[in-house]
Protein backbone atom coordinates (compact mmCIF):
# COMPACT_ATOMS: atom_id res chain seq x y z
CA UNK A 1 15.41 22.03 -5.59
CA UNK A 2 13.35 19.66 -7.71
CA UNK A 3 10.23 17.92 -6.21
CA UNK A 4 12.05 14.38 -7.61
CA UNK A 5 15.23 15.25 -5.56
CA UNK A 6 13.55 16.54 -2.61
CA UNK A 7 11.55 13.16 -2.48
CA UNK A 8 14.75 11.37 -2.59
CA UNK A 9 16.58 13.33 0.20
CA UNK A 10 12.68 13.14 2.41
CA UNK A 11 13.16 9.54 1.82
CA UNK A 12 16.38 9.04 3.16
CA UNK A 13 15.40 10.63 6.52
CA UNK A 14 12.37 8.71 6.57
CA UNK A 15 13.59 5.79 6.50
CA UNK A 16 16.06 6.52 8.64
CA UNK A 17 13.06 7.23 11.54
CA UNK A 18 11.13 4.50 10.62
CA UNK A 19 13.78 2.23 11.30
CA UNK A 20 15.06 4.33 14.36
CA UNK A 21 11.15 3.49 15.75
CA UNK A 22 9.59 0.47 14.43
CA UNK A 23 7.21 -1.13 16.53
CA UNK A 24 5.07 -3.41 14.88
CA UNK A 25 1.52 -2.73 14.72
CA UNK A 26 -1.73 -4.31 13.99
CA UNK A 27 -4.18 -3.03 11.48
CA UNK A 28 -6.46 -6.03 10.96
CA UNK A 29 -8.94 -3.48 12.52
CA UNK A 30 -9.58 -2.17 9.55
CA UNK A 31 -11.44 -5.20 7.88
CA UNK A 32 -14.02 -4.48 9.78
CA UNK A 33 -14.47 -0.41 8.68
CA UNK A 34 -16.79 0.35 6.68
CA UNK A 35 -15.14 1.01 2.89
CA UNK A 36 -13.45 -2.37 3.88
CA UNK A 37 -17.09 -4.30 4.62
CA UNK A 38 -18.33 -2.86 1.40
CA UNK A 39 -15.53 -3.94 -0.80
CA UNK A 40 -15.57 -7.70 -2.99
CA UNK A 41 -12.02 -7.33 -4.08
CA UNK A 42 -9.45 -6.08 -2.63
CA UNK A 43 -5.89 -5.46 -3.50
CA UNK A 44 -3.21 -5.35 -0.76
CA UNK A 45 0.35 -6.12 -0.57
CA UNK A 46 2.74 -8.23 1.58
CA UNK A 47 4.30 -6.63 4.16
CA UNK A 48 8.46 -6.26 4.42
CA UNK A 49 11.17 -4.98 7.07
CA UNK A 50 9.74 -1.65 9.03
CA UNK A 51 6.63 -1.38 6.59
CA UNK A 52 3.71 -1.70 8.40
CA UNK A 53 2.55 -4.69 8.91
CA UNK A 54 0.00 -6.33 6.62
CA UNK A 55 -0.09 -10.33 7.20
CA UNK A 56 -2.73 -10.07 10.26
CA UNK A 57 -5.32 -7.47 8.21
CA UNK A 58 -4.85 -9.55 4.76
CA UNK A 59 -5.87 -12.55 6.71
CA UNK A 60 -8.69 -10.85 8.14
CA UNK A 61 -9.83 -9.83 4.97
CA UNK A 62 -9.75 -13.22 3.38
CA UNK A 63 -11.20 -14.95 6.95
CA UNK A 64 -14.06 -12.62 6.10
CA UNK A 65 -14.41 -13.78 2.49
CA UNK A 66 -12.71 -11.07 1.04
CA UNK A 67 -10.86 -11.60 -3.20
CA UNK A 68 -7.64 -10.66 -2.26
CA UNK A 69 -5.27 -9.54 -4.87
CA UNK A 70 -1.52 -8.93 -4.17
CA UNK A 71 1.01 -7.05 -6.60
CA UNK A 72 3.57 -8.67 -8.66
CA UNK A 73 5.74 -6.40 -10.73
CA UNK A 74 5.78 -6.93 -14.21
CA UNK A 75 8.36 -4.51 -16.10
CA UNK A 76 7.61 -0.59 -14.93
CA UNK A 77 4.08 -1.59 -14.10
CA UNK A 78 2.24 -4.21 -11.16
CA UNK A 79 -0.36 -6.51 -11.88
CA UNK A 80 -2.25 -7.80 -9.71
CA UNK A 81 -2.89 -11.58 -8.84
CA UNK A 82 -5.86 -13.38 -6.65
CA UNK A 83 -4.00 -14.93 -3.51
CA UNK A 84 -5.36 -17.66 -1.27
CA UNK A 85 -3.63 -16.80 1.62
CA UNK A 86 -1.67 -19.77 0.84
CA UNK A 87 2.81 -19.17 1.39
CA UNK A 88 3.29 -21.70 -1.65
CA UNK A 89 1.42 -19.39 -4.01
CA UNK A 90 4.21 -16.78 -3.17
CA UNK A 91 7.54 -16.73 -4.66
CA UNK A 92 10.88 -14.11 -4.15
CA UNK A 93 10.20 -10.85 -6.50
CA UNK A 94 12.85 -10.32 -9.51
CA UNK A 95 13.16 -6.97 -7.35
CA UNK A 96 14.44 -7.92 -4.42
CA UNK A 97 14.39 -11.37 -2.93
CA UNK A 98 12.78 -9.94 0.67
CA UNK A 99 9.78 -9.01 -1.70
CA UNK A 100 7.34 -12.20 -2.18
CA UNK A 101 4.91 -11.92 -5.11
CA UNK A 102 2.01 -13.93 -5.86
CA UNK A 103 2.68 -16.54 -8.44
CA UNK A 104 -0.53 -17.22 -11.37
CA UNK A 105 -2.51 -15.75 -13.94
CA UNK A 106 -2.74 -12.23 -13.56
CA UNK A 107 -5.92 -9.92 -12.96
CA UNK A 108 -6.75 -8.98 -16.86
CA UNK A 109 -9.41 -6.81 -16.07
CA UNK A 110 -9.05 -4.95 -12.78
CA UNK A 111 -12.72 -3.25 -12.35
CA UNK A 112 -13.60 -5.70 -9.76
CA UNK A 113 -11.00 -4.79 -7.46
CA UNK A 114 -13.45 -2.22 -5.10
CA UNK A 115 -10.48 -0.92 -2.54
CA UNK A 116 -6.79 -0.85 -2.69
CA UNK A 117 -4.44 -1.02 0.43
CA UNK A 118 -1.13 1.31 -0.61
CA UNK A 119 2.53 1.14 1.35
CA UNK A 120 3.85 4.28 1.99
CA UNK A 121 6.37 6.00 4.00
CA UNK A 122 4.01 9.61 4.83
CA UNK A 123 1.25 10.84 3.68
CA UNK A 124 -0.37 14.47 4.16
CA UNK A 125 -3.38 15.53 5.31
CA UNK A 126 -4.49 16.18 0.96
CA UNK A 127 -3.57 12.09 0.91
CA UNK A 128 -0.28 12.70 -1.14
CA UNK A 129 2.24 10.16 0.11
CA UNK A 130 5.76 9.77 -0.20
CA UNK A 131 6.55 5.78 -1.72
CA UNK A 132 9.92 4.27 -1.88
CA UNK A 133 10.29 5.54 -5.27
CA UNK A 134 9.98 3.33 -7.85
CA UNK A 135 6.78 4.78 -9.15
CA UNK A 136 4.80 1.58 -9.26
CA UNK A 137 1.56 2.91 -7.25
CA UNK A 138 1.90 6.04 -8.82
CA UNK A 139 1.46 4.23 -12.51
CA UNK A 140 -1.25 1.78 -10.80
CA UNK A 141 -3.51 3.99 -9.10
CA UNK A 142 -4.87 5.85 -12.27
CA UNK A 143 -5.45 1.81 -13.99
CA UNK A 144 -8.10 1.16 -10.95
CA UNK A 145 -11.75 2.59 -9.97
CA UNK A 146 -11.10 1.57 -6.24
CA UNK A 147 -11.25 3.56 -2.98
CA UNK A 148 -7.66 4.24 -1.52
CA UNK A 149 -5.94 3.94 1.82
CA UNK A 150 -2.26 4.05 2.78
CA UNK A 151 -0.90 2.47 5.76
CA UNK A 152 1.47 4.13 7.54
CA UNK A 153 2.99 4.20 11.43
CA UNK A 154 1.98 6.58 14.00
CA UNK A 155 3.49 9.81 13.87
CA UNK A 156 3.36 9.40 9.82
CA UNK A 157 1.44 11.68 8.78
CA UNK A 158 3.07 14.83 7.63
CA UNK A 159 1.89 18.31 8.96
CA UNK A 160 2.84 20.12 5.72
CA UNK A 161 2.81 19.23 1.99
CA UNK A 162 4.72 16.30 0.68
CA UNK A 163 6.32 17.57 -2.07
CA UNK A 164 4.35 16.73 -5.17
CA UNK A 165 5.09 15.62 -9.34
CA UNK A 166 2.35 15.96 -12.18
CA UNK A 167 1.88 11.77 -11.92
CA UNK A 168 1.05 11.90 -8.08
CA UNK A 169 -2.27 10.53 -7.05
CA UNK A 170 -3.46 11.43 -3.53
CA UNK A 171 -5.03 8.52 -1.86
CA UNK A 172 -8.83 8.92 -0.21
CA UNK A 173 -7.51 7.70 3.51
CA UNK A 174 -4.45 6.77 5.30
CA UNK A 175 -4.65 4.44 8.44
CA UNK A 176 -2.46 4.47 11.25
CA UNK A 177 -2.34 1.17 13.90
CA UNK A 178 -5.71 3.42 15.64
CA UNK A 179 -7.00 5.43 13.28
CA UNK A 180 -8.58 5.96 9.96
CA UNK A 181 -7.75 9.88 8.44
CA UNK A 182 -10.21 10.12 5.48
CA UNK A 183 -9.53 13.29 2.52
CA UNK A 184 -12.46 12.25 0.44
């Protein structure tokens, strides 16, 4: 079996557990670690359905004076756009309309952003993780110099290897609702 079809079929069940589980979770703790204190810029993402929850931790970060940049796809790629915190500087993605993306001028040069805060639905302990397949943190990873964390739920975190393609980028930490795993 291929590593892209095994992905799909992991993803299936997945998802399935997630949404058998969900409880939602904090992680605003994590504004206050120490890659997190360090970092200027930051790019994180909104939050949707079972993911785990982002809306307390981004407002943490920008309570704390934190650039906060959100994704907003743009063809095969995302680009990244400085949010206020602000719900009017948000608009439905082309994607799907439960996505909101940051409206405005896009980030043109992204080596400011310092640390990057990645959805997925499991992640090893090498920092592989398994997306929701469209391959749009796969292609953005590589385009940014930043320190990266996934955020997952408890029990996330897979005890063997995720299976793995030639584009896959493992991340430097995943964070559950209580803990920070770093890899590197």
């Amino acid at each position: 079996m291929s590593a892209a079809s095994e992905k799909s079929e992991l993803r299936t069940r997945y998802r399935f557990e997630r949404r058998e589980r969900y409880l939602d979770h904090s992680f605003s703790y994590l504004a206050t670690s120490s890659e997190f204190s360090k970092a200027g810029a930051i790019a994180s993402y909104l939050s949707y359905g079972d993911e785990p929850n982002t809306k307390e931790l981004n407002q943490a970060l920008l309570k704390s004076g934190k650039d906060l940049y959100l994704p907003r796809v743009n063809g095969i790629d995302l680009e990244w756009v400085l949010w206020n915190g602000s719900s009017d500087q948000l608009a439905p993605s082309k994607l799907s309309k439960q996505l909101l993306e940051p409206t405005g001028a896009s980030l043109t040069d992204l080596s400011p952003i310092n640390l990057i805060v990645v959805p997925a639905l499991r992640i090893d302990r090498s920092g592989y993780r398994l997306g929701q397949g469209g391959g749009f943190y796969d292609r953005a990873l590589p385009k940014l110099s930043a320190w990266s964390i996934g955020l997952i739920h408890p029990d996330e975190i897979s005890s063997v290897d995720l299976p793995r393609e030639e584009f896959d980028v493992p991340l430097n930490a995943a964070a559950t609702p209580d803990l920070i795993l770093r890899f590197s």
